[in-house]
Protein backbone atom coordinates (compact mmCIF):
# COMPACT_ATOMS: atom_id res chain seq x y z
CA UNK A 1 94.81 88.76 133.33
CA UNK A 2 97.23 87.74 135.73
CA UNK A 3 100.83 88.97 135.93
CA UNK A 4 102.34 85.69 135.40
CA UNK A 5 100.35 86.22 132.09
CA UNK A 6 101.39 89.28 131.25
CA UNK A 7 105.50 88.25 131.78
CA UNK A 8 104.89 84.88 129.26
CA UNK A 9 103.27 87.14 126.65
CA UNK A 10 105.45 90.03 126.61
CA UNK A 11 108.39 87.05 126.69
CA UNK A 12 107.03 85.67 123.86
CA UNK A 13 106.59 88.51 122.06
CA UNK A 14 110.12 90.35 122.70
CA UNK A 15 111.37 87.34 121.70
CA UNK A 16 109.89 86.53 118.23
CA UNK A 17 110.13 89.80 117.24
CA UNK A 18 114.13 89.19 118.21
CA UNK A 19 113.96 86.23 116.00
CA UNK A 20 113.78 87.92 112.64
CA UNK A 21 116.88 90.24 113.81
CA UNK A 22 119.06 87.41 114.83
CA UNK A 23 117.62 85.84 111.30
CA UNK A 24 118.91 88.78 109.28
CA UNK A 25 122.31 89.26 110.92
CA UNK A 26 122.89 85.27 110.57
CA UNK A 27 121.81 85.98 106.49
CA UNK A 28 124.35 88.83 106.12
CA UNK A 29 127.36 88.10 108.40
CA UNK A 30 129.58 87.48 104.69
CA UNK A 31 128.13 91.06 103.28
CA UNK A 32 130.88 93.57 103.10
CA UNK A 33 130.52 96.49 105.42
CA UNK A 34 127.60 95.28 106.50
CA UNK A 35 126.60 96.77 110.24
CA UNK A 36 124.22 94.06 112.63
CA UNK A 37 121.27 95.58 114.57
CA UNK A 38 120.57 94.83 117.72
CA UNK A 39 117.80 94.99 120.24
CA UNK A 40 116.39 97.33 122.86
CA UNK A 41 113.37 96.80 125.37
CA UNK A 42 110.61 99.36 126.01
CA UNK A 43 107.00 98.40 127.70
CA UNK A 44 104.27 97.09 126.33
CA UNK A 45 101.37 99.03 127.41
CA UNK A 46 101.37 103.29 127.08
CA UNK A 47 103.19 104.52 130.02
CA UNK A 48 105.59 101.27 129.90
CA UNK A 49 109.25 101.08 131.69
CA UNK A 50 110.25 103.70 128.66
CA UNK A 51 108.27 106.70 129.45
CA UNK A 52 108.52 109.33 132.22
CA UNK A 53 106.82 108.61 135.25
CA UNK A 54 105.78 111.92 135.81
CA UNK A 55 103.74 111.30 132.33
CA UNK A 56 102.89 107.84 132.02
CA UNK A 57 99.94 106.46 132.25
CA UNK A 58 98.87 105.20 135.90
CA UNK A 59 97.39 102.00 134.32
CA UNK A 60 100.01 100.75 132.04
CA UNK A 61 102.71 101.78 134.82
CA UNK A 62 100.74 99.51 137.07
CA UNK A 63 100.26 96.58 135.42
CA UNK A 64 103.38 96.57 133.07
CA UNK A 65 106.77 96.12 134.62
CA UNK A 66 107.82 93.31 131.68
CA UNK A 67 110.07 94.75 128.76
CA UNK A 68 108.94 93.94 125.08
CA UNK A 69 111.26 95.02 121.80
CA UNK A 70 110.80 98.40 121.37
CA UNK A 71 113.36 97.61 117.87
CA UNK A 72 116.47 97.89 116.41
CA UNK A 73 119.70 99.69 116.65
CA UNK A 74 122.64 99.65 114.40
CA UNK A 75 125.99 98.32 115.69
CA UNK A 76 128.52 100.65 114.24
CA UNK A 77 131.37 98.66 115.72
CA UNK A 78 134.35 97.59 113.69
CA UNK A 79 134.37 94.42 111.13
CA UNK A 80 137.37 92.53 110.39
CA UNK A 81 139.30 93.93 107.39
CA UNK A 82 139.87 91.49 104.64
CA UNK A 83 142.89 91.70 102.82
CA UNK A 84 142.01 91.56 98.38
CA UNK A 85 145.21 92.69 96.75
CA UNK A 86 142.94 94.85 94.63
CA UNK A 87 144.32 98.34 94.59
CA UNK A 88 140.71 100.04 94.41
CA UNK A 89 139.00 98.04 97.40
CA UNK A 90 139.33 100.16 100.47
CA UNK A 91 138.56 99.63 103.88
CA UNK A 92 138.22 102.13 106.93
CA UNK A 93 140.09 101.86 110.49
CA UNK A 94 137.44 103.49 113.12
CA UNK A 95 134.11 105.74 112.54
CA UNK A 96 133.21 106.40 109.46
CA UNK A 97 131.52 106.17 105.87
CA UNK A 98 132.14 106.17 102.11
CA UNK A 99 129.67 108.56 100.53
CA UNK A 100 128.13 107.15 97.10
CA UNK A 101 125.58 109.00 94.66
CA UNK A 102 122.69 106.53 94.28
CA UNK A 103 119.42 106.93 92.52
CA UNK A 104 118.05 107.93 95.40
CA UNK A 105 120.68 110.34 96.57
CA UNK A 106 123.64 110.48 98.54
CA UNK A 107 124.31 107.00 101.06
CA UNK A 108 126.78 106.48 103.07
CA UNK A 109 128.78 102.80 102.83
CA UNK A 110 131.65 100.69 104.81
CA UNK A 111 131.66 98.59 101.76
CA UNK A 112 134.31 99.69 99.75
CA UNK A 113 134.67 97.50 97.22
CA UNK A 114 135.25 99.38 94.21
CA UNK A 115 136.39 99.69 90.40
CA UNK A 116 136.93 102.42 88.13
CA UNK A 117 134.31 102.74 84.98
CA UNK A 118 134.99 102.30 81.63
CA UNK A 119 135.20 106.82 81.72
CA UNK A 120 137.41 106.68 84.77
CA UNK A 121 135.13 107.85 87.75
CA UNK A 122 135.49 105.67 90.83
CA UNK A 123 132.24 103.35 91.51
CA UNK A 124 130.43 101.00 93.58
CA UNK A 125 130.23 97.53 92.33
CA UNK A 126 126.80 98.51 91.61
CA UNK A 127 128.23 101.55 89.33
CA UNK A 128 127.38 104.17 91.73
CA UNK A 129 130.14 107.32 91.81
CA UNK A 130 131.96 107.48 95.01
CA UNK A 131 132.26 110.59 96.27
CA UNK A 132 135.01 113.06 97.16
CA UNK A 133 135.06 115.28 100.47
CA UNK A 134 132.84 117.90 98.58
CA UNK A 135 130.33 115.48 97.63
CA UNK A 136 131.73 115.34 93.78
CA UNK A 137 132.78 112.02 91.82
CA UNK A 138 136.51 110.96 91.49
CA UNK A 139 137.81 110.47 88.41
CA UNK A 140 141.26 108.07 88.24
CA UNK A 141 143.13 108.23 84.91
CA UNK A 142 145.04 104.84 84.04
CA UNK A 143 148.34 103.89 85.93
CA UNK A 144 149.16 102.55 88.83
CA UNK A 145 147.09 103.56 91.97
CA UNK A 146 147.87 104.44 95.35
CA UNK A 147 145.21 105.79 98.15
CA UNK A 148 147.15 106.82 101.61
CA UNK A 149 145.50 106.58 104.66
CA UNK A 150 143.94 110.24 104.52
CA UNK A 151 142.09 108.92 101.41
CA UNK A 152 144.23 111.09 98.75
CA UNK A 153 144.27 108.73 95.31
CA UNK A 154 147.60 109.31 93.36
CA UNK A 155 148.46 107.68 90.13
CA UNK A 156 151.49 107.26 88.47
CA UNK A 157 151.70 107.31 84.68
CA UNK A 158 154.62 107.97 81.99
CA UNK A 159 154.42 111.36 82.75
CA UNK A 160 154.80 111.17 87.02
CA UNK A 161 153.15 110.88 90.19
CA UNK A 162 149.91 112.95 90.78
CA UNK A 163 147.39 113.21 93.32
CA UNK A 164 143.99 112.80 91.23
CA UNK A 165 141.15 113.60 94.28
CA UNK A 166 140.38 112.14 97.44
CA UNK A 167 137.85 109.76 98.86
CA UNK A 168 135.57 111.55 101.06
CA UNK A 169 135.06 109.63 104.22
CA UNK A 170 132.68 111.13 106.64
CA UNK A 171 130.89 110.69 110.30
CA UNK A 172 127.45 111.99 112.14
CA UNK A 173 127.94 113.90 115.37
CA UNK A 174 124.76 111.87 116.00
CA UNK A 175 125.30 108.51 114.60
CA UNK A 176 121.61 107.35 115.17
CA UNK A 177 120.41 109.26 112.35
CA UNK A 178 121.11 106.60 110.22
CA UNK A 179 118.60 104.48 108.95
CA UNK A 180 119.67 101.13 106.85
CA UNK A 181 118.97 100.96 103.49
CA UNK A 182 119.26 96.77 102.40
CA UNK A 183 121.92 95.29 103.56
CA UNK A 184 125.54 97.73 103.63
CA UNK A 185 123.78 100.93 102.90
CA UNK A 186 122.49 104.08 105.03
CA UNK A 187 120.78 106.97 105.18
CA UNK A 188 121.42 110.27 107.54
CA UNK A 189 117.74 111.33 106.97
CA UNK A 190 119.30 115.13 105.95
CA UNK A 191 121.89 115.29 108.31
CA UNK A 192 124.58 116.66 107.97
CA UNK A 193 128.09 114.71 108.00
CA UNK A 194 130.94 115.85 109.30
CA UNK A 195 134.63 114.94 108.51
CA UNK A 196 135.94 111.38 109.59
CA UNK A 197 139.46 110.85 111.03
CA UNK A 198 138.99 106.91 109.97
CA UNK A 199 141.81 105.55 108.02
CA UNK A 200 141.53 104.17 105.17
CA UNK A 201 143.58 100.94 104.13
CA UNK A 202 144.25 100.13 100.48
CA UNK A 203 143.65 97.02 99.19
CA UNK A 204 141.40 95.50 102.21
CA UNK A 205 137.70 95.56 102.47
CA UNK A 206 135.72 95.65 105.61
CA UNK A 207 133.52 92.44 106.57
CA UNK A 208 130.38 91.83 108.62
CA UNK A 209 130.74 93.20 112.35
CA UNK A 210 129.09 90.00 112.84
CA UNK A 211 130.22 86.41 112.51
CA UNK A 212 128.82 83.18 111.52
CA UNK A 213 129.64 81.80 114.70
CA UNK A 214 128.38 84.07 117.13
CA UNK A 215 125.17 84.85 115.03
CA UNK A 216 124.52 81.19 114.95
CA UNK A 217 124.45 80.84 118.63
CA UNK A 218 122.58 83.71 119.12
CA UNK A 219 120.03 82.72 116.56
CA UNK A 220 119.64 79.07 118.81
CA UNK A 221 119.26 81.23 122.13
CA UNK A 222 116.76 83.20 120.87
CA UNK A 223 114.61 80.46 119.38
CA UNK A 224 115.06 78.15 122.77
CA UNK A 225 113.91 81.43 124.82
CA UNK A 226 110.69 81.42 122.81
CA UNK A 227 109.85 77.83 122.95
CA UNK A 228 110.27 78.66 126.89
CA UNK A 229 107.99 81.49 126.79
CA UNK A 230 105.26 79.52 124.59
CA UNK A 231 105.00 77.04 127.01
CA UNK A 232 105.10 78.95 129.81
CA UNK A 233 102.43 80.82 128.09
CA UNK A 234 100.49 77.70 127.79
CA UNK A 235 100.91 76.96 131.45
CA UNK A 236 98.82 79.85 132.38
CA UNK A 237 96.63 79.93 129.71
CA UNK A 238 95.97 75.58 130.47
CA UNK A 239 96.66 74.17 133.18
CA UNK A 240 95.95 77.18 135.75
CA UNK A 241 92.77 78.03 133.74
CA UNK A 242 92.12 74.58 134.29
CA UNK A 243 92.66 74.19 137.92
CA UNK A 244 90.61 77.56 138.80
CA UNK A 245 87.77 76.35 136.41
CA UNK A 246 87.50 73.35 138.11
CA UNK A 247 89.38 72.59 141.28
CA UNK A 248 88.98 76.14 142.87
CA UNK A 249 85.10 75.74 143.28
CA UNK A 250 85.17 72.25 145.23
CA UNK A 251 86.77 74.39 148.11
């Protein structure tokens, strides 16, 4: 197989595969705190462009110098914060998570949209407790509520003003420990998390860190770079075929 070949088909590939992210960013860019992935290359054969020379294989380093999607990273940058009036929806300003107890233990969130239970504890919208900065739930009594930027909730009732816990917002010294979980949820995979210095604004919550527009547009490019690849594919695979089959010979 010919290196002209070889570029088409890992073109093709990278690209397809690059479809169903664009797809899936596109889907969620109106899901609070939700955090787009994006792609990296590697090589397609052992011993690709992504592997030490000193190490790699002396056949796949020779015949593969064309990147294919080696998968998916998560873009931690910030999403635009969404003002709600609701006194219980928080968003953060820079790094950092929410930590929530689910069924399947602790995630970590940028969607803050949350309520307090019928019992008082602070929740997720899917009744999950929110957690405080030693992994416990927060319970609110009922009054009016105030959460500073440090994440301290205070309430004031008939008999005063009193700080009732504090969210816990936390961050990864290594932030690609996190794996996704759906759409606005991760996991650190046992990690540990460290304090955050994120603020936390009261009555916001955080969008998509990807738009409508710009997903759009990047959906379009990748599905025009495909079509490009397919038929360049089909070039070599046709017509060239074709013309060493049965012009070549006659010379």
């Amino acid at each position: 197989m010919d290196s002209g070949t070889y570029a088409a088909y890992t073109g093709l590939l990278s690209r397809t595969q690059a479809l169903d992210t664009a797809a899936n960013n596109l889907a969620n860019a109106g899901t609070a705190g939700f955090r787009a992935q994006r792609d990296y290359f590697s090589g397609v054969l052992v011993g690709g462009v992504d592997q030490d020379p000193e190490t790699a294989s002396q056949v796949g380093s020779s015949v593969n110098g064309f990147g294919v999607l080696g998968g998916n990273r998560l873009d931690l940058g910030q999403g635009e914060l969404k003002t709600t009036g609701n006194p219980l929806d928080l968003a953060l300003e820079g790094q950092g998570f929410f930590a929530i107890q689910t069924a399947n233990g602790v995630r970590y969130t940028r969607d803050g949209s949350f309520a307090r239970s019928a019992t008082g504890v602070l929740q997720t919208s899917q009744g999950e407790p929110v957690l405080d900065g030693n992994m416990k739930p927060i319970n609110i009594p009922t009054g009016t509520i105030n959460v500073s930027p440090d994440g301290s909730v205070s309430v004031a009732t008939v008999d005063g003003n009193a700080v009732v816990g504090k969210v816990g917002v936390f961050d990864f010294a290594d932030q690609s420990v996190l794996t996704a979980e759906g759409t606005n949820r991760f996991s650190a995979n046992g990690a540990k998390p460290i304090p955050s210095n994120a603020s936390v604004e009261q009555g916001s919550v955080e969008g998509a860190n990807e738009d409508a527009v710009h997903g759009t547009m990047q959906l379009v490019l990748v599905q025009r770079q495909a079509e490009m690849m397919q038929k360049a594919l089909s070039v070599f695979n046709n017509d060239f075929d074709k013309t060493a089959s049965e012009d070549l010979p006659r010379v």
